[in-house]
Protein backbone atom coordinates (compact mmCIF):
# COMPACT_ATOMS: atom_id res chain seq x y z
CA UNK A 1 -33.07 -93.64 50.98
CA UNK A 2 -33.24 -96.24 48.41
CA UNK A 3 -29.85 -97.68 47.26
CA UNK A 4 -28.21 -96.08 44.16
CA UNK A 5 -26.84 -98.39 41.37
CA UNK A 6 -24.61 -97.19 38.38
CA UNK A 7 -24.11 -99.97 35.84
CA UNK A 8 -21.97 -99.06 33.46
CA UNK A 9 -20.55 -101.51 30.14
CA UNK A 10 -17.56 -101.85 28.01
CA UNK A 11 -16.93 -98.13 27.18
CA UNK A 12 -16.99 -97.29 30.99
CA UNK A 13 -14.05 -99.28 31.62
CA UNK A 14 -12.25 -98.06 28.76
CA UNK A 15 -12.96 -94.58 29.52
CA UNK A 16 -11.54 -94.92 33.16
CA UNK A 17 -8.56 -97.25 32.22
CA UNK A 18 -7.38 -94.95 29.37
CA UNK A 19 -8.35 -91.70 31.72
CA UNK A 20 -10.91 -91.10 28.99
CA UNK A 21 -13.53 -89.23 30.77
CA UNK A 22 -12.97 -86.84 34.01
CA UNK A 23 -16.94 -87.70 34.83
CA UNK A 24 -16.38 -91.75 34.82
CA UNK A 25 -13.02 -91.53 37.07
CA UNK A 26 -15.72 -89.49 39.42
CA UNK A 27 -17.97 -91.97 39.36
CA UNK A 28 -15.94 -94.49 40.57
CA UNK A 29 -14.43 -91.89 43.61
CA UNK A 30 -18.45 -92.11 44.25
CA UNK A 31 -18.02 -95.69 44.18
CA UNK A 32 -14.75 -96.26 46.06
CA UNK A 33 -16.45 -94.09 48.96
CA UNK A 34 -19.39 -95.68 48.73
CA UNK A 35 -21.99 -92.91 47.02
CA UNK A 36 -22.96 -95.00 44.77
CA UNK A 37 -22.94 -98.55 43.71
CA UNK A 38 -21.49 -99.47 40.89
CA UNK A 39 -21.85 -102.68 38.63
CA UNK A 40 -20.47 -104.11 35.71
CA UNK A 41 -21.48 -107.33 33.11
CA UNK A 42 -18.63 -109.91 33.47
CA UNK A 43 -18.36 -109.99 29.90
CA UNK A 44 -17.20 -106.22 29.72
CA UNK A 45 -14.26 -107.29 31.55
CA UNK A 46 -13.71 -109.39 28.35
CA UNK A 47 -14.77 -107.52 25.68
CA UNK A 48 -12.55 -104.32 26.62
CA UNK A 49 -9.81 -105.93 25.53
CA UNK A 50 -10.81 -106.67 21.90
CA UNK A 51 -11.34 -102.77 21.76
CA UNK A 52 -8.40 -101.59 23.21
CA UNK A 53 -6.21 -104.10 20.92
CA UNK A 54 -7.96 -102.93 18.11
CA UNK A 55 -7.18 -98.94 19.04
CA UNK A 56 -3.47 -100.90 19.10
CA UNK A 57 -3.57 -102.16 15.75
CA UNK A 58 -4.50 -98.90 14.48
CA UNK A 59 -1.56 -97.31 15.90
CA UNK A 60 0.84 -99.95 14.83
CA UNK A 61 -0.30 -99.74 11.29
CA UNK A 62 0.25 -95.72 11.77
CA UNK A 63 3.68 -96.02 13.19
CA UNK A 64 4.39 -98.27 10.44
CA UNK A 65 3.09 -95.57 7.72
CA UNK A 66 4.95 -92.67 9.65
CA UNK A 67 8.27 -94.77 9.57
CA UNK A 68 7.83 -95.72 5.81
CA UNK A 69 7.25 -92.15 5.09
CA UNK A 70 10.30 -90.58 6.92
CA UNK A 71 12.44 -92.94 5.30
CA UNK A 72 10.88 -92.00 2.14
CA UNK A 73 12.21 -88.41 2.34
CA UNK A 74 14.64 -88.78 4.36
CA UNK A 75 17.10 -88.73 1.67
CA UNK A 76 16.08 -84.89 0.73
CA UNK A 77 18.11 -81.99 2.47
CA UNK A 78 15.00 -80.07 2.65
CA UNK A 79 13.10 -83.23 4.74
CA UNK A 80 15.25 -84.64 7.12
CA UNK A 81 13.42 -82.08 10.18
CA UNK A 82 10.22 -83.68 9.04
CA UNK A 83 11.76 -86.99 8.40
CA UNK A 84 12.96 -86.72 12.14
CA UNK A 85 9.78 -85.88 13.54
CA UNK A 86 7.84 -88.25 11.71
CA UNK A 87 10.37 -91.03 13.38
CA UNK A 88 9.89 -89.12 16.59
CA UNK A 89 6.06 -89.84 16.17
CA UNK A 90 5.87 -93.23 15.39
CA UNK A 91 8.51 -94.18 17.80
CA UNK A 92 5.89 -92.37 20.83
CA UNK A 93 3.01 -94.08 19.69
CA UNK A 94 5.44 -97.61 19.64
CA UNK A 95 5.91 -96.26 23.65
CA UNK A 96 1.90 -95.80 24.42
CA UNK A 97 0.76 -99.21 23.69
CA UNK A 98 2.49 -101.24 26.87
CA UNK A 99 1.42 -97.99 28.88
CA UNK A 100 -2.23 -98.37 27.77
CA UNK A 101 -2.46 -101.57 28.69
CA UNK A 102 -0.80 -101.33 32.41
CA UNK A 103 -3.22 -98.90 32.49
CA UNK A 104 -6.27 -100.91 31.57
CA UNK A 105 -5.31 -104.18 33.32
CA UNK A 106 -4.71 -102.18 37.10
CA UNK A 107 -7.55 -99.82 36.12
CA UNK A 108 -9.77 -103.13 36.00
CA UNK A 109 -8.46 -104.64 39.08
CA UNK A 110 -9.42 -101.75 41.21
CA UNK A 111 -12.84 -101.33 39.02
CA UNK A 112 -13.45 -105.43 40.25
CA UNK A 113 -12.24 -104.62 43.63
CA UNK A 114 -14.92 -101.98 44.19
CA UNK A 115 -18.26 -103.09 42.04
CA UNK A 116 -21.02 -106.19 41.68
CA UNK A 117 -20.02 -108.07 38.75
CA UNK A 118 -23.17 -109.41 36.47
CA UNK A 119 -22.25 -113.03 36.10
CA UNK A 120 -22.65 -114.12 32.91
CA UNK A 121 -24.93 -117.33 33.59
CA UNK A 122 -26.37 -119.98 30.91
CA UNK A 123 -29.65 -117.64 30.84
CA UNK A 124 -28.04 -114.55 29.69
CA UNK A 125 -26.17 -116.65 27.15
CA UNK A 126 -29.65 -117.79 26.28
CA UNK A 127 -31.22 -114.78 26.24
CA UNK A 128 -28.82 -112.76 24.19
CA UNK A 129 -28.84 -115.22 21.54
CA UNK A 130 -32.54 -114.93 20.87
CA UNK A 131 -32.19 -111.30 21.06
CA UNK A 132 -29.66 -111.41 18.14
CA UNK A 133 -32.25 -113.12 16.43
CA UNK A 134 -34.78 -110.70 16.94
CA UNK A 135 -34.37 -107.61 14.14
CA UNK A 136 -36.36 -105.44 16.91
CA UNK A 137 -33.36 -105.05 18.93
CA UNK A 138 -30.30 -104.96 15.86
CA UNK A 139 -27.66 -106.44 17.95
CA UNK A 140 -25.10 -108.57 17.84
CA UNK A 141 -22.95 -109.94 20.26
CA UNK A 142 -21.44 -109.29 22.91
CA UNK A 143 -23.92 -105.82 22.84
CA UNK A 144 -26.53 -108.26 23.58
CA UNK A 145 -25.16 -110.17 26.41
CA UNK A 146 -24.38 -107.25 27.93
CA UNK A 147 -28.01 -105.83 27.30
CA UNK A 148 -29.23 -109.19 28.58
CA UNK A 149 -26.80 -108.85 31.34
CA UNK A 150 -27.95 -105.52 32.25
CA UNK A 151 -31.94 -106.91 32.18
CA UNK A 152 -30.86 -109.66 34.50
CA UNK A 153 -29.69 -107.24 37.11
CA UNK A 154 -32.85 -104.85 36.68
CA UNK A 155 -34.94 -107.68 37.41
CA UNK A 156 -33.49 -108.76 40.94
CA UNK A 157 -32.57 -105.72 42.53
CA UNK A 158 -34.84 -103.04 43.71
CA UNK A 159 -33.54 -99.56 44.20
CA UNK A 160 -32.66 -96.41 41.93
CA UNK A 161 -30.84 -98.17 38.73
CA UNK A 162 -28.87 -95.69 36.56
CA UNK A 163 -27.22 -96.78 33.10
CA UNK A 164 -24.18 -94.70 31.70
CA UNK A 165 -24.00 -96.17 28.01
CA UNK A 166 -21.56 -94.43 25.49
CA UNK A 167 -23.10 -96.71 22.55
CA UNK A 168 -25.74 -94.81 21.13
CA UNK A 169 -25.78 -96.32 17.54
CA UNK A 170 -26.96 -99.83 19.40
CA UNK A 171 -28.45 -98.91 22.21
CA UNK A 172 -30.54 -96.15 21.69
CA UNK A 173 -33.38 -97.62 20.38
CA UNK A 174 -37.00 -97.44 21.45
CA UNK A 175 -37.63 -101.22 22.30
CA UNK A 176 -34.46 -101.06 24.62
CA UNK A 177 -35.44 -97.48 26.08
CA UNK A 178 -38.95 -99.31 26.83
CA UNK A 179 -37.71 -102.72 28.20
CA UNK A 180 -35.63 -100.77 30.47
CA UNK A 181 -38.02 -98.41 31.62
CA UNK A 182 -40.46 -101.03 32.59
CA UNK A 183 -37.30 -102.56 34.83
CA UNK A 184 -36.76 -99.22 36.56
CA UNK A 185 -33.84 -98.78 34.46
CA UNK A 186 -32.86 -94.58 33.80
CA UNK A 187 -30.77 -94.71 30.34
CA UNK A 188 -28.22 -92.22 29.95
CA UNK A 189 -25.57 -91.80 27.18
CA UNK A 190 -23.83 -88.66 28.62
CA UNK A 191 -21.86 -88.95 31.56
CA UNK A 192 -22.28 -85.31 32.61
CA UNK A 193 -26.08 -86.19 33.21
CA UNK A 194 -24.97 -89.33 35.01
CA UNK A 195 -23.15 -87.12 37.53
CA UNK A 196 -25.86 -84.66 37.68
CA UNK A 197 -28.47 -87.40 38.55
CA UNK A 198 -26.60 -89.03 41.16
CA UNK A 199 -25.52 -85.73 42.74
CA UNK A 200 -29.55 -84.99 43.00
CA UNK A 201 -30.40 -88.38 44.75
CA UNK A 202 -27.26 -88.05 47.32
CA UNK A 203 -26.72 -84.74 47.85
């Protein structure tokens, strides 16, 4: 039987570090016991962590609203419950952003201890560039590294290649669908269909 690749990006990560998706942290039981093989673009590794500090940010700058409001009407006899809660709120979402990333940084070191990492070499620098360049493809970086990235593996590994992609806004587009086709390269963006494909080609 031909070998089975799942190569996922940026979202997959997130999705198992942040316990995101019940199909993803079953892919990667698949992968632990060796079901499937799963790879990941180097520069995910990086680029998770501009998304989960952003998803940080926007809790901040809610914790900060929710305090500013409690202390608002705080002063009212008929507020102070909801004064209390909204304290209670902001001070939980203060708690979840050193648990989320604990989370993501020994979700990742298991994910690196398990899967191929995609290098990211001069040519895929290269490569993604252009492709920025190119209004065919509408993307920017690092979507187009990791595209790039993703190319780069098609191209020197034979087998059954499956992509799990949660960005459909950039990535599912007919020029990409195409490219990837013609590298073996199945494109999914639901991650119930992922597990439903790989469960037909290993039993």
């Amino acid at each position: 039987m031909k070998k089975v690749y799942l190569v996922g990006e940026t979202n997959f990560l997130i999705d198992f570090g942040l316990a995101q998706d019940d199909n993803v942290k079953y892919i990667v039981k698949l992968a632990s016991h060796g079901k499937v093989s799963l790879v990941v673009p180097e520069i995910s590794f990086f680029e998770v962590w501009g998304a989960i500090l952003s998803k940080i940010k926007r809790r901040k700058e809610l914790a900060e609203n929710l305090r500013k409001e409690a202390n608002q009407i705080g002063g009212s006899n008929y507020a102070g419950k909801t004064a209390k809660n909204l304290k209670e709120s902001a001070k939980l979402l203060e708690e979840s952003y050193d648990a989320d990333i604990s989370s993501l940084e020994d979700s990742l070191e298991m994910i690196k201890q398990i899967c191929t990492i995609i290098n990211y070499s001069p040519a895929i620098h290269t490569r993604s560039y252009l492709i920025t360049l190119d209004k065919r493809y509408d993307l920017v970086n690092p979507d187009a590294s990791i595209y790039e990235s993703i190319k780069e593996f098609a191209r020197e590994n034979d087998g059954i290649k499956i992509h799990l992609n949660k960005n459909t806004n950039d990535f599912d587009k007919k020029i990409i669908h195409k490219e990837l086709k013609e590298l073996g390269v199945e494109v999914y963006f639901d991650s119930g269909k992922v597990i439903k494909r790989i469960t037909e080609l290993t039993g």
